[in-house]
PDB file of N, CA and C in Angstrom:
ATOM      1  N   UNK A   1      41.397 -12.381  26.890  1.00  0.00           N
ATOM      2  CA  UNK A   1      40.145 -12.515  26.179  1.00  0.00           C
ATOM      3  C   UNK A   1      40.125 -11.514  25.044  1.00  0.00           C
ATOM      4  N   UNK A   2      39.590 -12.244  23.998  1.00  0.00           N
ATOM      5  CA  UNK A   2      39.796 -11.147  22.583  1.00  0.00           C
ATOM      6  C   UNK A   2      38.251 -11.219  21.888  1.00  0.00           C
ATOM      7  N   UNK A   3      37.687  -9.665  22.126  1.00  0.00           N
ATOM      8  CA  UNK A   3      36.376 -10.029  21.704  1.00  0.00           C
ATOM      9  C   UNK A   3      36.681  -9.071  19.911  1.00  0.00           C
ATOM     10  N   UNK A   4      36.601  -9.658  19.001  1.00  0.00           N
ATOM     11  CA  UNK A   4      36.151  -9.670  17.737  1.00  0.00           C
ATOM     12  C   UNK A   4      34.929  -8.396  16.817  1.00  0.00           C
ATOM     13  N   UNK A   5      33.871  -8.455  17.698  1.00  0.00           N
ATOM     14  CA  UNK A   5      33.044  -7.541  17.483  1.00  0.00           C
ATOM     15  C   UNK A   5      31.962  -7.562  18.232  1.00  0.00           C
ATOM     16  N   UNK A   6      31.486  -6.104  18.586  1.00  0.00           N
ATOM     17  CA  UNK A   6      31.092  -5.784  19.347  1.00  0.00           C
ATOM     18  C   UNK A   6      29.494  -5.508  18.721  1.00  0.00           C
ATOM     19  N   UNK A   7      28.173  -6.047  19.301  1.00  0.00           N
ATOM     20  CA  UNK A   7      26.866  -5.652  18.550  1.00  0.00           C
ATOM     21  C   UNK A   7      25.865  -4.860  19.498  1.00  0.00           C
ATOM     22  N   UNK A   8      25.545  -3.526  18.698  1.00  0.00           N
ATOM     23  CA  UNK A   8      24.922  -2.634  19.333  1.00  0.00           C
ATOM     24  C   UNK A   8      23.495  -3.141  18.651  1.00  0.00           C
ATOM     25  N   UNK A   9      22.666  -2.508  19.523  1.00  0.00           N
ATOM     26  CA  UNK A   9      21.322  -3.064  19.211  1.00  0.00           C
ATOM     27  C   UNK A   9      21.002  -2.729  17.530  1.00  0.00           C
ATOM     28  N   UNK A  10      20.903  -1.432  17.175  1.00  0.00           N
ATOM     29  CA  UNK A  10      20.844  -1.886  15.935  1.00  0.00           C
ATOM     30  C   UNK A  10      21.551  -2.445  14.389  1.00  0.00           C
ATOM     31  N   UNK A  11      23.059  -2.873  14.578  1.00  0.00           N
ATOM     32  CA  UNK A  11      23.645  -3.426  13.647  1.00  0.00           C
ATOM     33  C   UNK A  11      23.182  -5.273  13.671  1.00  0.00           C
ATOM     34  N   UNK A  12      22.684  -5.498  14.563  1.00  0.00           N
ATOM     35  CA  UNK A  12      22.324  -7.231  14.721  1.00  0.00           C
ATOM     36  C   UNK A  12      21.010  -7.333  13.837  1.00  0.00           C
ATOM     37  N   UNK A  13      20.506  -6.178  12.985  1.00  0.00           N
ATOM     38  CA  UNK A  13      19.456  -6.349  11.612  1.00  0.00           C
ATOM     39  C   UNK A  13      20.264  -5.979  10.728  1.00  0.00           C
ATOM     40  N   UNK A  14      19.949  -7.042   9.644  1.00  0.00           N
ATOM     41  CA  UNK A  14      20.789  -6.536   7.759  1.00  0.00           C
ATOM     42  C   UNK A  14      19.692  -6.212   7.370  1.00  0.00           C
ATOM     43  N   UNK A  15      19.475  -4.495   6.752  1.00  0.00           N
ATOM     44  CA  UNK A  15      19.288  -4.098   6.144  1.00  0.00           C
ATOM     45  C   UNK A  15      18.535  -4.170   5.269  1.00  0.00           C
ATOM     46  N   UNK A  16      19.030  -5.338   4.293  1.00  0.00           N
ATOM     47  CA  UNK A  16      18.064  -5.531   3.379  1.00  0.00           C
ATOM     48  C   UNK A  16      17.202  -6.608   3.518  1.00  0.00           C
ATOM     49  N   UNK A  17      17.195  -7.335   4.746  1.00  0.00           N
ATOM     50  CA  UNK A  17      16.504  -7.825   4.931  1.00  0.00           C
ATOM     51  C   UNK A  17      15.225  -7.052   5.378  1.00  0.00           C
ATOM     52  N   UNK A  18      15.359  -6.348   6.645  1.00  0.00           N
ATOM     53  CA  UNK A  18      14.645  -5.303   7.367  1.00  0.00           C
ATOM     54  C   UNK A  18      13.525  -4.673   5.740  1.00  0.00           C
ATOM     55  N   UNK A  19      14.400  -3.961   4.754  1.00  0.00           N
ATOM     56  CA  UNK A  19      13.361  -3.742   3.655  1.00  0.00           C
ATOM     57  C   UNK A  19      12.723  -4.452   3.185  1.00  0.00           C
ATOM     58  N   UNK A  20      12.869  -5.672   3.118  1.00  0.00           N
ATOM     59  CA  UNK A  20      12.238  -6.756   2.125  1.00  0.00           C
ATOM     60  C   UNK A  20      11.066  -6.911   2.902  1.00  0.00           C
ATOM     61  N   UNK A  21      11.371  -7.368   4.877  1.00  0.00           N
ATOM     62  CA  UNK A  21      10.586  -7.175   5.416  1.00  0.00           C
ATOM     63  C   UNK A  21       9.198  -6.212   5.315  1.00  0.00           C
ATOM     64  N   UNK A  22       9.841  -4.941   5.281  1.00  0.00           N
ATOM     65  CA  UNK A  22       8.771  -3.788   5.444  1.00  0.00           C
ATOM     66  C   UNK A  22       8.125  -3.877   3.878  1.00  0.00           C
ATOM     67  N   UNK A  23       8.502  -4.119   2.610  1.00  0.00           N
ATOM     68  CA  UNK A  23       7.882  -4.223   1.509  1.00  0.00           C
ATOM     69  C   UNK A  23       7.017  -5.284   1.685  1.00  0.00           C
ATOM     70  N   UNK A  24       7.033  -6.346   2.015  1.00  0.00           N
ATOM     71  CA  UNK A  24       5.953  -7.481   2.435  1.00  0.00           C
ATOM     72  C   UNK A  24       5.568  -7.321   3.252  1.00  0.00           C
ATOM     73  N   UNK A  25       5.494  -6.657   4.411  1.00  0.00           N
ATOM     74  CA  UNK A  25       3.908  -5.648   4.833  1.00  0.00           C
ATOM     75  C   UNK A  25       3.317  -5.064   4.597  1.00  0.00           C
ATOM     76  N   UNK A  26       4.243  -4.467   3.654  1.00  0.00           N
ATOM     77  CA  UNK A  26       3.020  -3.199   3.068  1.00  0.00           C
ATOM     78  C   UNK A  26       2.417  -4.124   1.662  1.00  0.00           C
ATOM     79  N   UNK A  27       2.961  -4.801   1.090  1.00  0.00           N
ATOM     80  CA  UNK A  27       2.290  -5.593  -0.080  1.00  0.00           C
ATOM     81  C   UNK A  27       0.916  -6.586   0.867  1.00  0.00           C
ATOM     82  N   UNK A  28       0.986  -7.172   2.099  1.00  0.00           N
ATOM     83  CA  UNK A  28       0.168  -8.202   2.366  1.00  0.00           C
ATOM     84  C   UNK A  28      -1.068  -7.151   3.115  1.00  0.00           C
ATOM     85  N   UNK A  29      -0.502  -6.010   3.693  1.00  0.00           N
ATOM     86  CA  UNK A  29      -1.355  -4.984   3.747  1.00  0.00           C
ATOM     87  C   UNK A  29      -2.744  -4.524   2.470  1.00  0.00           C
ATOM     88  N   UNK A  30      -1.989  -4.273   1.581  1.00  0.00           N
ATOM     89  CA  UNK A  30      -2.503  -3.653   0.150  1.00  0.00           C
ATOM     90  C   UNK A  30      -3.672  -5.035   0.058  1.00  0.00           C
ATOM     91  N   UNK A  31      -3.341  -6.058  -0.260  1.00  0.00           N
ATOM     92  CA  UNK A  31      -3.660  -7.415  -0.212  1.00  0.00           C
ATOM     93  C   UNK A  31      -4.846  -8.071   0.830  1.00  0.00           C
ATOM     94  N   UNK A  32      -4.668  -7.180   1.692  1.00  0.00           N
ATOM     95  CA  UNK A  32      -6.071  -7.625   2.655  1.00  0.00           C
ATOM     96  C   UNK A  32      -7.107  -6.653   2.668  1.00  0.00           C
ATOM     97  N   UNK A  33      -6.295  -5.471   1.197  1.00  0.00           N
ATOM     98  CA  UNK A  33      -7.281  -4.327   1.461  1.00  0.00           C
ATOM     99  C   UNK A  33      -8.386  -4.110   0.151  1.00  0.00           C
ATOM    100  N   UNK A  34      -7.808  -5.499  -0.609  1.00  0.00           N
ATOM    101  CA  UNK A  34      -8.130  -5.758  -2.381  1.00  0.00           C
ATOM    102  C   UNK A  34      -7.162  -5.111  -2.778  1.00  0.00           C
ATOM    103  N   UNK A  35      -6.301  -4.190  -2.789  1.00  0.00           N
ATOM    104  CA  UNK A  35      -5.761  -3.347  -3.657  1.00  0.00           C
ATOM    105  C   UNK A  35      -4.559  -4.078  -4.462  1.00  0.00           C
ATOM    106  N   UNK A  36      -4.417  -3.253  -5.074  1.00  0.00           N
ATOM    107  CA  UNK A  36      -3.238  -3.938  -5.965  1.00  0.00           C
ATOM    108  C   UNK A  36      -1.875  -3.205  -5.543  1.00  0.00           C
ATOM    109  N   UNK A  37      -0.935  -2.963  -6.524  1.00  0.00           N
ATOM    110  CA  UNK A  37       0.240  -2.224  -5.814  1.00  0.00           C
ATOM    111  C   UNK A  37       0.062  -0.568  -6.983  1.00  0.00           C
ATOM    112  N   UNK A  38      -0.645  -1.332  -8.256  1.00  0.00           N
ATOM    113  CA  UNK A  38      -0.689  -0.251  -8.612  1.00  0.00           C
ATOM    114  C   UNK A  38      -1.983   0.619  -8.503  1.00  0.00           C
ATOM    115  N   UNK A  39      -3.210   0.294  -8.025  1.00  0.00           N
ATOM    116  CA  UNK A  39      -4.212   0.772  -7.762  1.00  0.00           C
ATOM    117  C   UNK A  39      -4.412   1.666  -6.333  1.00  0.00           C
ATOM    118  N   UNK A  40      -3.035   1.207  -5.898  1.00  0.00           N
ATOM    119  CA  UNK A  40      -3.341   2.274  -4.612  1.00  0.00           C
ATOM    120  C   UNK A  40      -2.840   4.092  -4.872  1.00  0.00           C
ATOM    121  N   UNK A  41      -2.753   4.287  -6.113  1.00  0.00           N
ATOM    122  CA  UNK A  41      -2.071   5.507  -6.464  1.00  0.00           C
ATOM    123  C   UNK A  41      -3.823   5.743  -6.619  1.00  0.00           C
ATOM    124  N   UNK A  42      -4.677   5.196  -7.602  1.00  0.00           N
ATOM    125  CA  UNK A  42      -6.152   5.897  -7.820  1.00  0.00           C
ATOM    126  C   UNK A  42      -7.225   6.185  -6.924  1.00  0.00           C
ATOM    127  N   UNK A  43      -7.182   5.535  -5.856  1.00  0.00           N
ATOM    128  CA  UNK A  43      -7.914   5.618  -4.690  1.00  0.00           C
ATOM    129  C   UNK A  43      -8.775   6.751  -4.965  1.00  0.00           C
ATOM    130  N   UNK A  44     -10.268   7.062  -4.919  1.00  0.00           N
ATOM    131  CA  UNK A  44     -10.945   7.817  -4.594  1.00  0.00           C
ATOM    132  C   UNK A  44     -11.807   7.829  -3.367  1.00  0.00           C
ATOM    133  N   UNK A  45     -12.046   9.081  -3.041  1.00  0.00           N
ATOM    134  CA  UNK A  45     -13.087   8.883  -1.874  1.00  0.00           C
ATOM    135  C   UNK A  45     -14.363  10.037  -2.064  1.00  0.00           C
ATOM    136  N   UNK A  46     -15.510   9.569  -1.905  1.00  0.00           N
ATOM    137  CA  UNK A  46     -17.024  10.501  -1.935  1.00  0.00           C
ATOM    138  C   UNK A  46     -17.471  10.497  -0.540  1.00  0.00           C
ATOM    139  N   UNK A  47     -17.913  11.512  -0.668  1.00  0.00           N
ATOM    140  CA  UNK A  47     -18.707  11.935   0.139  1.00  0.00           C
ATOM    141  C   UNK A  47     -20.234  12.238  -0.016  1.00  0.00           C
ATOM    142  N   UNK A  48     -21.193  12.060   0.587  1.00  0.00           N
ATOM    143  CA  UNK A  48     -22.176  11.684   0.751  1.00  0.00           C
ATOM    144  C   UNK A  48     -22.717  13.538   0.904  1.00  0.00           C
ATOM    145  N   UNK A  49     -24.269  13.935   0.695  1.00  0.00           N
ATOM    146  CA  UNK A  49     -24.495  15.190   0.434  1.00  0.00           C
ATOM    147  C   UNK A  49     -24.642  15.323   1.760  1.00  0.00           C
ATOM    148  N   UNK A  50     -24.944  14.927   2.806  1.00  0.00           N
ATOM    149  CA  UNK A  50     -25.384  15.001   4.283  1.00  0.00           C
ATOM    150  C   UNK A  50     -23.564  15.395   4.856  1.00  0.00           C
ATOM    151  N   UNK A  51     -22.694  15.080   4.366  1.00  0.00           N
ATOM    152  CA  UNK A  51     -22.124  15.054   5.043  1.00  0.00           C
ATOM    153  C   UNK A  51     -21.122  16.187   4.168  1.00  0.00           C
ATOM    154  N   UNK A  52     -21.084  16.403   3.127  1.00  0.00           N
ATOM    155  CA  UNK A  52     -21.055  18.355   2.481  1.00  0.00           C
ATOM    156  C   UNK A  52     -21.851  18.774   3.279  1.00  0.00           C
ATOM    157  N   UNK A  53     -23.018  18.640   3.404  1.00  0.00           N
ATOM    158  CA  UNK A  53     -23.344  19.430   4.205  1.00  0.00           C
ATOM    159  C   UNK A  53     -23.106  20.008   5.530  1.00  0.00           C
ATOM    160  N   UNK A  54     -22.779  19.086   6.512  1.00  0.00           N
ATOM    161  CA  UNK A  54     -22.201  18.981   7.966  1.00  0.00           C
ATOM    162  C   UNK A  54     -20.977  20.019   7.734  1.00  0.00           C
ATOM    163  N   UNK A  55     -20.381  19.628   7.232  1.00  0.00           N
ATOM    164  CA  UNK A  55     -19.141  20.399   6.505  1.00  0.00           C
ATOM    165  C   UNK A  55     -19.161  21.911   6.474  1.00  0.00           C
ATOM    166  N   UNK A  56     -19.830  21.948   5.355  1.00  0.00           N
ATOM    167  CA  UNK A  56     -20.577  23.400   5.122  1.00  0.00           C
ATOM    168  C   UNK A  56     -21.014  24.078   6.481  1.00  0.00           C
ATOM    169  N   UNK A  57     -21.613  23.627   7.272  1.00  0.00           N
ATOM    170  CA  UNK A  57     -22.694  24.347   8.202  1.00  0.00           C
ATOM    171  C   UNK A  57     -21.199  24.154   9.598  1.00  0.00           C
ATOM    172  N   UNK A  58     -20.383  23.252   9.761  1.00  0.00           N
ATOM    173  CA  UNK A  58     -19.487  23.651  10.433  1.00  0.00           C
ATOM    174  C   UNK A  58     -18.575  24.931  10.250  1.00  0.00           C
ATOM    175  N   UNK A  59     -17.998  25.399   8.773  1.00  0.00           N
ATOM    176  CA  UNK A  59     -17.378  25.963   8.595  1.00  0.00           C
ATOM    177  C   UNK A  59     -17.666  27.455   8.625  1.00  0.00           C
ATOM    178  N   UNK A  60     -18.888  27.349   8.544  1.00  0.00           N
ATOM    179  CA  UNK A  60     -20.086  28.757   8.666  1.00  0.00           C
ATOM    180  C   UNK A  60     -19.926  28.738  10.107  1.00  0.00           C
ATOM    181  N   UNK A  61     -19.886  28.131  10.919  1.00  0.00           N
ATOM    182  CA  UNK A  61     -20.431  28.113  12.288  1.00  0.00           C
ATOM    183  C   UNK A  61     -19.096  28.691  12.853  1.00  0.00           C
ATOM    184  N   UNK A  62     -17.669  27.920  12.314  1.00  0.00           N
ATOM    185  CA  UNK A  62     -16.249  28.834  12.881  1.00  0.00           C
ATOM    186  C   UNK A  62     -16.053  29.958  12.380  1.00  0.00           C
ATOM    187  N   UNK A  63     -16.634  30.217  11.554  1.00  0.00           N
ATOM    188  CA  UNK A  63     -15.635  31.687  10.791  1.00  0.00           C
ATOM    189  C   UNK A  63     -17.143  32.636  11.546  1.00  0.00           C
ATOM    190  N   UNK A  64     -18.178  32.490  12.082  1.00  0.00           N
ATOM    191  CA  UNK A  64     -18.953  33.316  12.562  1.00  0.00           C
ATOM    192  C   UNK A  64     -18.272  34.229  13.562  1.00  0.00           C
ATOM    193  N   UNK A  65     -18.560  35.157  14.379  1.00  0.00           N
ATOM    194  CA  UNK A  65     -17.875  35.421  15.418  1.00  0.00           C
ATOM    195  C   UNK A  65     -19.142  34.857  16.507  1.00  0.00           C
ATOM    196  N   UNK A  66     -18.007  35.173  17.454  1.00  0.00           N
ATOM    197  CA  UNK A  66     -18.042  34.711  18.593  1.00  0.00           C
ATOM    198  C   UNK A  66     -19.519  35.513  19.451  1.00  0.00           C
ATOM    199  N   UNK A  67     -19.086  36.813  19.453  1.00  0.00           N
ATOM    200  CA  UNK A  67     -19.717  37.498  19.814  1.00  0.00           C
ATOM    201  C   UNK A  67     -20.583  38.345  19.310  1.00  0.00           C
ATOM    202  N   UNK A  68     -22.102  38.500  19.424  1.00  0.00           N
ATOM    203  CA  UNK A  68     -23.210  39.212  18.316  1.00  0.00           C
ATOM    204  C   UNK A  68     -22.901  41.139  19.628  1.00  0.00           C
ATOM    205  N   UNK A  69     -21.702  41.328  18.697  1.00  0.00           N
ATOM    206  CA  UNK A  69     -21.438  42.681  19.077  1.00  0.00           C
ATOM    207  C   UNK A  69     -22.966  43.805  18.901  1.00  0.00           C
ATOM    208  N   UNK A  70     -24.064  43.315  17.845  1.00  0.00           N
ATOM    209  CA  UNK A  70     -25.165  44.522  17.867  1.00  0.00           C
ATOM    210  C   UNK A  70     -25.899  44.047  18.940  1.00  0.00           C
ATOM    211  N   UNK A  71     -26.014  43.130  19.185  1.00  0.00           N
ATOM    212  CA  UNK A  71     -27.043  42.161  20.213  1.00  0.00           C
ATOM    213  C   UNK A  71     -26.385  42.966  21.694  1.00  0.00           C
ATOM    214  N   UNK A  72     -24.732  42.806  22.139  1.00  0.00           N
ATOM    215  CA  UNK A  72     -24.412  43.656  23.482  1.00  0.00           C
ATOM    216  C   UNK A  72     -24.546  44.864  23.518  1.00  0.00           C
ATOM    217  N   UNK A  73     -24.709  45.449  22.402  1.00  0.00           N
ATOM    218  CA  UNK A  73     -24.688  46.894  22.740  1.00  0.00           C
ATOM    219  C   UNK A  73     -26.039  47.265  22.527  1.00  0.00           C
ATOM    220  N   UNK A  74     -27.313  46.547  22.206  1.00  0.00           N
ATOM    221  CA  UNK A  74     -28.437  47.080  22.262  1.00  0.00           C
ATOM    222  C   UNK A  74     -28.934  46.689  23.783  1.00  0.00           C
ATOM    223  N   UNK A  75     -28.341  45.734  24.645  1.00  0.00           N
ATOM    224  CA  UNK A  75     -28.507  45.131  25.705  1.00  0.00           C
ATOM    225  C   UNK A  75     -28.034  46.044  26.327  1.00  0.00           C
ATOM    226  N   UNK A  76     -27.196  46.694  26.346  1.00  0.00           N
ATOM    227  CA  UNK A  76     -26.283  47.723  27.587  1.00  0.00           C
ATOM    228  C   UNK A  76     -26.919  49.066  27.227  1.00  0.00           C
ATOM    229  N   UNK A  77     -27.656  49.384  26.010  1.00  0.00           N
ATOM    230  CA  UNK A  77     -28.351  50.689  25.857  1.00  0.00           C
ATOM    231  C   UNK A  77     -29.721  50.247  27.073  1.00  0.00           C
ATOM    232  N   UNK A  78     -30.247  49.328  26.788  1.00  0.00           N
ATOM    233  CA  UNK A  78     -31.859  48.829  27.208  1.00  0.00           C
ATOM    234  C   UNK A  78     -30.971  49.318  29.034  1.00  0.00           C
ATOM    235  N   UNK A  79     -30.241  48.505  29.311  1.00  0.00           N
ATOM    236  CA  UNK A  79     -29.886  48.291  31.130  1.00  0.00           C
ATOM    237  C   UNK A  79     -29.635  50.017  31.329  1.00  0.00           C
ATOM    238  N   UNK A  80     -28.530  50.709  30.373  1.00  0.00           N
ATOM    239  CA  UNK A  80     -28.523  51.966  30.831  1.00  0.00           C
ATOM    240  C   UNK A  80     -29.508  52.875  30.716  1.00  0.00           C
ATOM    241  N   UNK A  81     -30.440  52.323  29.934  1.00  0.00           N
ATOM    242  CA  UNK A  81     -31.665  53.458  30.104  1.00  0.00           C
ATOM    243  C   UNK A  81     -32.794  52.795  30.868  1.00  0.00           C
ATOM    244  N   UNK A  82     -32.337  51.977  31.635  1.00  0.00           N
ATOM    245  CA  UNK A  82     -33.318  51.093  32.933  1.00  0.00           C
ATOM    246  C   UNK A  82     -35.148  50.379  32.252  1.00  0.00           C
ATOM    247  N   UNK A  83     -34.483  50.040  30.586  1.00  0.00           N
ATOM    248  CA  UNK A  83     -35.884  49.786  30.031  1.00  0.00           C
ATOM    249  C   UNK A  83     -35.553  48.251  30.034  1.00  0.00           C
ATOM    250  N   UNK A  84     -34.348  47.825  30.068  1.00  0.00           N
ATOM    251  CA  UNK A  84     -33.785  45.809  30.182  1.00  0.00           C
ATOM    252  C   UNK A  84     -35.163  45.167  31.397  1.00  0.00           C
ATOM    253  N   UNK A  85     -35.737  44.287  30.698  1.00  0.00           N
ATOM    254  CA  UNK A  85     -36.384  43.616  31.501  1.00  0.00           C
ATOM    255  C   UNK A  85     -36.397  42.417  31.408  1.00  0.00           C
ATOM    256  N   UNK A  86     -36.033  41.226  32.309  1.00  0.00           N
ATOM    257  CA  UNK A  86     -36.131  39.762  32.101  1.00  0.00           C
ATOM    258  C   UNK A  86     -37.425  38.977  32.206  1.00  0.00           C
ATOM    259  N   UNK A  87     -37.573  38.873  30.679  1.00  0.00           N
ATOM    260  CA  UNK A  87     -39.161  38.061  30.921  1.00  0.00           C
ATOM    261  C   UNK A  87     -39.191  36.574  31.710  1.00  0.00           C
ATOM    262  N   UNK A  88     -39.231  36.320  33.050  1.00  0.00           N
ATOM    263  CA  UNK A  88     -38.704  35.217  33.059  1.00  0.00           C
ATOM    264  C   UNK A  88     -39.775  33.852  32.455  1.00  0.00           C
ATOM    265  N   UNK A  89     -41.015  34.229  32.413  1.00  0.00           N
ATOM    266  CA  UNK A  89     -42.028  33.029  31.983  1.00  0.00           C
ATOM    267  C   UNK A  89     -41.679  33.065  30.349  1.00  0.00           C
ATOM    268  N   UNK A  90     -41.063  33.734  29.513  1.00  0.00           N
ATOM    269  CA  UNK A  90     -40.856  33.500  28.439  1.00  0.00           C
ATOM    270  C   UNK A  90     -39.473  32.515  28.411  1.00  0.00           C
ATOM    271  N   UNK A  91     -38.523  32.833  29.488  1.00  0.00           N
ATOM    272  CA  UNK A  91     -37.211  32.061  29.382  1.00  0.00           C
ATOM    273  C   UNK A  91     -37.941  30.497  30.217  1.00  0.00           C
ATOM    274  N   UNK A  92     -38.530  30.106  30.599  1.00  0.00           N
ATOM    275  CA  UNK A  92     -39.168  29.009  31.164  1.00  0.00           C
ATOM    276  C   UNK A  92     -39.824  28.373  30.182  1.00  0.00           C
ATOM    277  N   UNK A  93     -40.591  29.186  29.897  1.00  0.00           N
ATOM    278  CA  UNK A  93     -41.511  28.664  28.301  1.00  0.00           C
ATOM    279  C   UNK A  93     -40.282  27.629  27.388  1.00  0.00           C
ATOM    280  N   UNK A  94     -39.107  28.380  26.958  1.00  0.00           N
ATOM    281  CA  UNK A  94     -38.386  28.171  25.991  1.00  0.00           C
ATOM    282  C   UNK A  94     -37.708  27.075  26.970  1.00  0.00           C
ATOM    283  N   UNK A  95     -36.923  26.771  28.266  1.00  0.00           N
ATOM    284  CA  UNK A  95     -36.478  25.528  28.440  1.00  0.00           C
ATOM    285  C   UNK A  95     -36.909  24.330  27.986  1.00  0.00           C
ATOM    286  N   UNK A  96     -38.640  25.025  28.779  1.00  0.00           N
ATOM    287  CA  UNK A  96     -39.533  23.108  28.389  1.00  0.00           C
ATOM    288  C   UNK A  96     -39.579  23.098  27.063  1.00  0.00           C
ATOM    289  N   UNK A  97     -39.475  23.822  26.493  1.00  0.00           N
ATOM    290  CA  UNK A  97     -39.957  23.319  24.777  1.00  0.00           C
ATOM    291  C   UNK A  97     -38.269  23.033  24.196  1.00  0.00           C
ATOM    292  N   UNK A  98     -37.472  23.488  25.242  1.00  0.00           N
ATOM    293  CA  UNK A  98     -35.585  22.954  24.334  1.00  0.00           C
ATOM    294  C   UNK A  98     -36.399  21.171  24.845  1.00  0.00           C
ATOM    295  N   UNK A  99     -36.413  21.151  25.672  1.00  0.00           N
ATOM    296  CA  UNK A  99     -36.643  19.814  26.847  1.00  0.00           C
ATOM    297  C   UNK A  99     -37.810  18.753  25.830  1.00  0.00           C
ATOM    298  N   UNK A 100     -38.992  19.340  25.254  1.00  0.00           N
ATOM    299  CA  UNK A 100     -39.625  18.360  25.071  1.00  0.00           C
ATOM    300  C   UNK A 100     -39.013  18.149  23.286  1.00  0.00           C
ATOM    301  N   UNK A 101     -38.132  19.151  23.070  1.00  0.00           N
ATOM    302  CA  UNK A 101     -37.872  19.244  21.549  1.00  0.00           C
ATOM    303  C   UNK A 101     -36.452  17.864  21.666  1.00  0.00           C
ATOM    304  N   UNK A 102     -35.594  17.753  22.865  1.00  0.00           N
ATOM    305  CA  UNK A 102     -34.521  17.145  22.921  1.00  0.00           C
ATOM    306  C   UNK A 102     -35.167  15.780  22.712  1.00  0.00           C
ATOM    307  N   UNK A 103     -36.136  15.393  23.461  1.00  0.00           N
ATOM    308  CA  UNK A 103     -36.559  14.104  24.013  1.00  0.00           C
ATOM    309  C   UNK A 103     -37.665  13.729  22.932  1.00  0.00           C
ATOM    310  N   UNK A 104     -38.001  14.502  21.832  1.00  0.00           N
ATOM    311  CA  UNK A 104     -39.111  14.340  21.010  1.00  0.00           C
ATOM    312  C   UNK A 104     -40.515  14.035  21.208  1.00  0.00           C
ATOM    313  N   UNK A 105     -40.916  14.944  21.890  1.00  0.00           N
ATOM    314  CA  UNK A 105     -42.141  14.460  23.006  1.00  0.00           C
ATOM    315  C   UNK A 105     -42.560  15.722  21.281  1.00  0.00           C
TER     316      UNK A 105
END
């Protein structure tokens, strides 16, 4: 038995077919998208002021730190000088009003 040639999975595609292929996807692509072939170089995109804004107020919000370092250390002065007191009807107060503020009551 005399085998001739041997086909590994990918030599059984020519090449230029395979491109011609992938260029007429991406052309019928462009094509379902209106675009042209040369209009997809101008593409612009806007943004809406609500959403600069979101933007804005995220990026403020990461570069903040983490931790309000004057806020712990006026807290650990108050506990070490035994003046820290937990108001708790003020922290109750403030749930129901997160609560009726969530639900828009």
């Amino acid at each position: 038995m005399d085998i001739k040639k041997l086909l590994t999975g990918l030599e059984a595609y020519d090449p230029a077919r395979l491109e011609k292929t992938e260029a007429d996807n991406a052309a019928r692509g462009r094509r379902a998208r209106g675009e042209s072939a040369e209009g997809a170089r101008g593409d612009k995109v806007n943004f809406s002021d609500d959403a600069r804004l979101r933007t804005e107020a995220y990026s403020a919000a990461m570069s903040a730190p983490e931790v309000r370092k004057d806020k712990v250390e006026a807290i650990k002065a108050q506990i070490a000088a035994g003046e820290y007191k937990i108001d708790t009807q003020k922290i109750a107060a403030k749930v129901v009003q997160d609560d009726l503020d969530f639900f828009g009551l």
